[in-house]
N, C-alpha and C. Protein backbone atom coordinates (compact mmCIF):
# COMPACT_ATOMS: atom_id res chain seq x y z
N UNK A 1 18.07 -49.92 35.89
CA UNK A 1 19.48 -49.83 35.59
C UNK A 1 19.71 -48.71 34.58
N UNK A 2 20.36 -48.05 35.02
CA UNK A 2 21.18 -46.62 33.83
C UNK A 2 21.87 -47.42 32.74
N UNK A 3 21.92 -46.45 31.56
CA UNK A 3 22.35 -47.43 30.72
C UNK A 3 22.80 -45.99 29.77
N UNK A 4 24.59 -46.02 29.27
CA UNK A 4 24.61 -44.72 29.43
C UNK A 4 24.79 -45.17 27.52
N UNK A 5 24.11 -44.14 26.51
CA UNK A 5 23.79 -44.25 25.17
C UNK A 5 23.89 -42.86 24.37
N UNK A 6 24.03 -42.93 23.17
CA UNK A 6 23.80 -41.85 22.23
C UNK A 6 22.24 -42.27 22.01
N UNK A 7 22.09 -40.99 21.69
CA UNK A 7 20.31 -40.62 20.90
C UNK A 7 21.25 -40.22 20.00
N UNK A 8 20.74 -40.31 18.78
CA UNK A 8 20.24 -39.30 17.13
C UNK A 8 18.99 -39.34 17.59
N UNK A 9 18.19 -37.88 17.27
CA UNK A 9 17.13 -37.50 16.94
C UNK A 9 17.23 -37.21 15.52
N UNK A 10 16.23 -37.63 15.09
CA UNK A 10 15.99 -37.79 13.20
C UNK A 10 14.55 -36.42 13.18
N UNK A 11 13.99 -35.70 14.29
CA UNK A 11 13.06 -34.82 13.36
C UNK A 11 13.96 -33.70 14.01
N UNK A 12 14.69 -33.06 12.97
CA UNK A 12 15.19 -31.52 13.17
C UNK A 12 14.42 -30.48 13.64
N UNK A 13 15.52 -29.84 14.44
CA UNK A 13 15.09 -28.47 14.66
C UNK A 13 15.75 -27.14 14.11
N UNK A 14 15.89 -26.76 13.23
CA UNK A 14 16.33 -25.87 12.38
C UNK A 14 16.61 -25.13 13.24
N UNK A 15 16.28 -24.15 14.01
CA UNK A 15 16.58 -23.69 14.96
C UNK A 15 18.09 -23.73 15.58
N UNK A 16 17.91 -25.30 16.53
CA UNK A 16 18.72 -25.71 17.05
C UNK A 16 20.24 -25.62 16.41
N UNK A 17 20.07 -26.46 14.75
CA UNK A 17 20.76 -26.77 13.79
C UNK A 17 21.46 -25.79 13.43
N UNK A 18 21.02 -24.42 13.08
CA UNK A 18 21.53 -22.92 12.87
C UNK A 18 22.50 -22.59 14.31
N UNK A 19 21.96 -22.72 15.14
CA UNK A 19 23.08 -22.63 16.38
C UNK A 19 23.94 -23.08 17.01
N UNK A 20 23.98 -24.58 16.69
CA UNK A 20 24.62 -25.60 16.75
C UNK A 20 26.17 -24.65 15.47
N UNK A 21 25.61 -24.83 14.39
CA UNK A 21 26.76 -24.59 13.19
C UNK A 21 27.10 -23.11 13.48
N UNK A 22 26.56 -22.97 13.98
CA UNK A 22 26.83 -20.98 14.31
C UNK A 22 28.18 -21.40 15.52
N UNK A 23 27.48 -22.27 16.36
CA UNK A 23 28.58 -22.11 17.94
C UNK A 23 29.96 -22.64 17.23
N UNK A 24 29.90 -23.98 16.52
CA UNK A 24 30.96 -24.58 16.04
C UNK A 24 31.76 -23.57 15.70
N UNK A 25 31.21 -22.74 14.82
CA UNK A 25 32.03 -21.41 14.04
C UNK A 25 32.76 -20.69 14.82
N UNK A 26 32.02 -19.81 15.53
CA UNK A 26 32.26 -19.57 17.07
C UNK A 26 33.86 -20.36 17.78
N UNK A 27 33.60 -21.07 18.15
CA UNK A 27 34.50 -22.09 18.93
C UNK A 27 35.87 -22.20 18.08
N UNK A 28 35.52 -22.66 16.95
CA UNK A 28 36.63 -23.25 15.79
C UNK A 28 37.05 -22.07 14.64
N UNK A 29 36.03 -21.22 14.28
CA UNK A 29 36.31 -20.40 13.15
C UNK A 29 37.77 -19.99 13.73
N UNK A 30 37.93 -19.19 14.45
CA UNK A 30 39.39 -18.64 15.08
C UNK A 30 39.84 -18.90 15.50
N UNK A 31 40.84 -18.25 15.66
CA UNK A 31 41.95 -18.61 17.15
C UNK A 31 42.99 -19.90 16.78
N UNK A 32 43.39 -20.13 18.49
CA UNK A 32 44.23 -21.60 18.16
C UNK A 32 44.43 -22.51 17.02
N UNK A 33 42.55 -22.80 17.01
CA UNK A 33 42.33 -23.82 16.12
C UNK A 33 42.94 -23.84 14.60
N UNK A 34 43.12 -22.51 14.21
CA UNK A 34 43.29 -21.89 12.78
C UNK A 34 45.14 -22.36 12.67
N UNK A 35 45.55 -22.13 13.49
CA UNK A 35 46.95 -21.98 13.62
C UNK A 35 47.34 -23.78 14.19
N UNK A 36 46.74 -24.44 14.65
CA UNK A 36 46.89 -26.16 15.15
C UNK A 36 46.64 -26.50 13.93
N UNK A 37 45.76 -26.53 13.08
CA UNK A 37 45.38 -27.20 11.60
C UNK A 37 46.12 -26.78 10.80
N UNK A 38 46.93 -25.45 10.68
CA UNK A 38 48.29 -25.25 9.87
C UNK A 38 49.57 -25.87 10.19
N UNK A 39 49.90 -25.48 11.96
CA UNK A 39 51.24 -26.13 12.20
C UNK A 39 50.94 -27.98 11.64
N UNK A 40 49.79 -28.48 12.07
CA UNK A 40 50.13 -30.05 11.85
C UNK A 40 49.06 -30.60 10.61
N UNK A 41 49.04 -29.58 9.30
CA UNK A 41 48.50 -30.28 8.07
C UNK A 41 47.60 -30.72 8.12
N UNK A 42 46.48 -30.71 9.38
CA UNK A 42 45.30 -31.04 9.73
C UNK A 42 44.47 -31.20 8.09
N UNK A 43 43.69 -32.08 7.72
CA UNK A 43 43.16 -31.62 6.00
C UNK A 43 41.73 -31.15 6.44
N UNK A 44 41.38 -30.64 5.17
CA UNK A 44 40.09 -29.86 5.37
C UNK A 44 39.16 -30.98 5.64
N UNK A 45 39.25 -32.59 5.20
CA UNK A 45 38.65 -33.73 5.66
C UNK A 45 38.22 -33.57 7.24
N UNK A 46 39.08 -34.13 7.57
CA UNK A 46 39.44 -34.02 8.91
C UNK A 46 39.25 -32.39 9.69
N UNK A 47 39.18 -31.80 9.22
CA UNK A 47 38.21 -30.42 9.68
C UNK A 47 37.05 -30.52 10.12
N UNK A 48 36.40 -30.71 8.69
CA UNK A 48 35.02 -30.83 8.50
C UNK A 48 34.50 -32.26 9.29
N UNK A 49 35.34 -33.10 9.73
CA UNK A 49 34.69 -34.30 10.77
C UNK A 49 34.47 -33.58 11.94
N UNK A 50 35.56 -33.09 12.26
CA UNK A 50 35.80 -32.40 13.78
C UNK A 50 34.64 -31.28 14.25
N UNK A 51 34.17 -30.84 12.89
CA UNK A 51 33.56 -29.73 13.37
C UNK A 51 32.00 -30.20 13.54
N UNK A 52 32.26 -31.34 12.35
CA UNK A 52 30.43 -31.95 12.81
C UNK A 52 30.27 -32.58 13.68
N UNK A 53 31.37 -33.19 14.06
CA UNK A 53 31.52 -33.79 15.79
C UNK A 53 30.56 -32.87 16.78
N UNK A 54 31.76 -31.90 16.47
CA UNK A 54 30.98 -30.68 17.55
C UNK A 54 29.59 -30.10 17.40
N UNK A 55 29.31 -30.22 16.32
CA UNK A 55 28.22 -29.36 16.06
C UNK A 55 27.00 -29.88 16.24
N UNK A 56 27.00 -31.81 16.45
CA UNK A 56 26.77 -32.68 16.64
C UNK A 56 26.58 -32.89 17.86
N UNK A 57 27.05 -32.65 19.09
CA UNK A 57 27.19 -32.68 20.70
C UNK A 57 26.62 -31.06 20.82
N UNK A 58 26.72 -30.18 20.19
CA UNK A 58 26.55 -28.88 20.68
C UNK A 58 24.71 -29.03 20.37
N UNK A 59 24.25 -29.65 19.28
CA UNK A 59 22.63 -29.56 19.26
C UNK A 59 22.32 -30.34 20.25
N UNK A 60 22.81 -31.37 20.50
CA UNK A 60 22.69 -32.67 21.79
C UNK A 60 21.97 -31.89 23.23
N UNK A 61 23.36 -31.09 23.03
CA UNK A 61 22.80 -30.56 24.54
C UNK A 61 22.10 -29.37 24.82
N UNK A 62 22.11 -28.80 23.09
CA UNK A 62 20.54 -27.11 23.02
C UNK A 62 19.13 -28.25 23.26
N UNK A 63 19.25 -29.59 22.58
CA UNK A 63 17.78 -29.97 23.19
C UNK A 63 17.63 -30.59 23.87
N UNK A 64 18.78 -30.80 24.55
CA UNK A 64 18.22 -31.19 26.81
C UNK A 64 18.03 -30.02 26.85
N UNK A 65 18.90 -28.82 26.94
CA UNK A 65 17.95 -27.80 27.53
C UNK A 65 17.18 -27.02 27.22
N UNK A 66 16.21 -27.24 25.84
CA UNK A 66 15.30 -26.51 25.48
C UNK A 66 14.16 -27.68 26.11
N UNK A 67 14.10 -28.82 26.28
CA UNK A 67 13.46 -29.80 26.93
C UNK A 67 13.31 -29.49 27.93
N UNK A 68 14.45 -28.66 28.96
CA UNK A 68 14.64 -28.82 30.27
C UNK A 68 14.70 -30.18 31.11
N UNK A 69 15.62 -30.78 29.94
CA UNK A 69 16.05 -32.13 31.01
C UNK A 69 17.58 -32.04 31.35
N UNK A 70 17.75 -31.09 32.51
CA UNK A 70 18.30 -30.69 33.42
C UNK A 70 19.64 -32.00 33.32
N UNK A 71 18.73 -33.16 34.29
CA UNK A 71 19.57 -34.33 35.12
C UNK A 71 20.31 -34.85 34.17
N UNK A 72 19.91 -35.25 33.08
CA UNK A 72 21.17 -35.30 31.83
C UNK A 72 21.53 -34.41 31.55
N UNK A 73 21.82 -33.16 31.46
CA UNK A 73 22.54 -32.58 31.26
C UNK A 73 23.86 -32.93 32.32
N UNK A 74 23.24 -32.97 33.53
CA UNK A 74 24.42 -32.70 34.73
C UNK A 74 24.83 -34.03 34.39
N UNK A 75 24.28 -34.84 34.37
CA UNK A 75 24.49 -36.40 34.02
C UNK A 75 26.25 -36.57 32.75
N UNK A 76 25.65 -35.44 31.69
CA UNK A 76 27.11 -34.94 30.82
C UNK A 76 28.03 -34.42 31.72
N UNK A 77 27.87 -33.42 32.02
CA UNK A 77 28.69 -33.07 33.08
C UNK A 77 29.53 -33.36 34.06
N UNK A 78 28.96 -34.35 34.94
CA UNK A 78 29.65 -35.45 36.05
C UNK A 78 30.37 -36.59 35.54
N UNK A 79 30.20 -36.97 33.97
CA UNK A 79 30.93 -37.95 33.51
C UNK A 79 32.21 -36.92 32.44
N UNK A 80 31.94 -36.03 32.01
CA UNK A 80 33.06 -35.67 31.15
C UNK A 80 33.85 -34.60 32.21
N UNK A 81 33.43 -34.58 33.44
CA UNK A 81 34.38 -33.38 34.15
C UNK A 81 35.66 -33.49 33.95
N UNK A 82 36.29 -32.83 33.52
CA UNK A 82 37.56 -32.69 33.52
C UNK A 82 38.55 -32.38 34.34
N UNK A 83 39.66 -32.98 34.32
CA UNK A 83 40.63 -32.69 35.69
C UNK A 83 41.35 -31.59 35.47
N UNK A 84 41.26 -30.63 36.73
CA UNK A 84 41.88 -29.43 36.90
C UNK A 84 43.01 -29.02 36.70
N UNK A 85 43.92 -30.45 36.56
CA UNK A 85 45.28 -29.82 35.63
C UNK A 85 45.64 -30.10 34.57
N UNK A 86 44.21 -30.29 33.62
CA UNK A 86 44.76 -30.03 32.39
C UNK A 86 44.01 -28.86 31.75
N UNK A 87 42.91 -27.85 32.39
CA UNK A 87 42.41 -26.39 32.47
C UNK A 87 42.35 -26.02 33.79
N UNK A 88 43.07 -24.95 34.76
CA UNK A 88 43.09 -24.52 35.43
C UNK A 88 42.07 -23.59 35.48
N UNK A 89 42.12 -22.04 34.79
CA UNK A 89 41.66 -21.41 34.82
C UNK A 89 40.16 -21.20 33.71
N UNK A 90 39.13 -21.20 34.17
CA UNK A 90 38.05 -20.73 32.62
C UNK A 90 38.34 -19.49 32.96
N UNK A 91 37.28 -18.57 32.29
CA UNK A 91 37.50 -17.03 31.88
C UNK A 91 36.21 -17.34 30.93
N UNK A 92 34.54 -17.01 31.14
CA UNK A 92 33.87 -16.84 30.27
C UNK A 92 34.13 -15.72 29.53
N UNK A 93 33.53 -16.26 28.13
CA UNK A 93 33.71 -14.98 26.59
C UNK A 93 32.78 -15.10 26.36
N UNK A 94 32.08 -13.63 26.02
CA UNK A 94 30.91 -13.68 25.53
C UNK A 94 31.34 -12.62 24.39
N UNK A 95 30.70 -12.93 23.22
CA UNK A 95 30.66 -12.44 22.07
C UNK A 95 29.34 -11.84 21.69
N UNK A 96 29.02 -10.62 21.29
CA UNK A 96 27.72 -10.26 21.14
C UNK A 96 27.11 -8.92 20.98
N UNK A 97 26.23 -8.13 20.41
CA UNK A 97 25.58 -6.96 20.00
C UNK A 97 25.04 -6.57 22.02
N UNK A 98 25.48 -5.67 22.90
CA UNK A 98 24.82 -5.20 24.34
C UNK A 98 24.01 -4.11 23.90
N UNK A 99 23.12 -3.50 24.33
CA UNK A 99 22.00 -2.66 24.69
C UNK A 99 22.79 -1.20 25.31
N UNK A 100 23.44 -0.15 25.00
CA UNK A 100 23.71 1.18 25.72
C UNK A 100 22.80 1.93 25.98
């Protein structure tokens, strides 16, 4: 029987941890987010939950796939899919130093 659960992993990967807080930054440092936490008084409390939330799910899933456990990953995937009318369009962004 499947049995669907959180892991905490308790031995760090520094690594992971640096990229995890890097992506959060990434994701949240700008944009929208900057301007949603002003229009509605969002507190820096409540920031700083939100962002370890994320930063929290974002190492989750750097070590399924530095594991290469794939089927949970998709396993995330097939349960949080989201319905198409509330994001229509993606548009990957990549941010980053290219090679000329």
């Amino acid at each position: 029987m499947k049995i669907w659960t959180k892991v905490h992993i308790k031995d760090k990967n520094r690594d992971v941890e640096l990229t995890a807080k890097s992506l959060t930054n990434y994701l949240y440092g700008y944009g929208p987010i900057l301007d949603i936490t002003r229009k509605y008084q969002i507190s820096q409390e409540d920031r700083a939950l939100l962002d370890g939330y994320t930063a929290n799910r974002i190492a989750g899933i750097l070590m399924l796939y530095l594991s290469k456990d794939y089927k949970r990953i998709n396993n995330i995937v097939n349960k949080y899919n989201i319905d198409a009318s509330k994001l229509d369009n993606i548009v990957p962004e990549i941010e980053g130093y290219i090679e000329k």
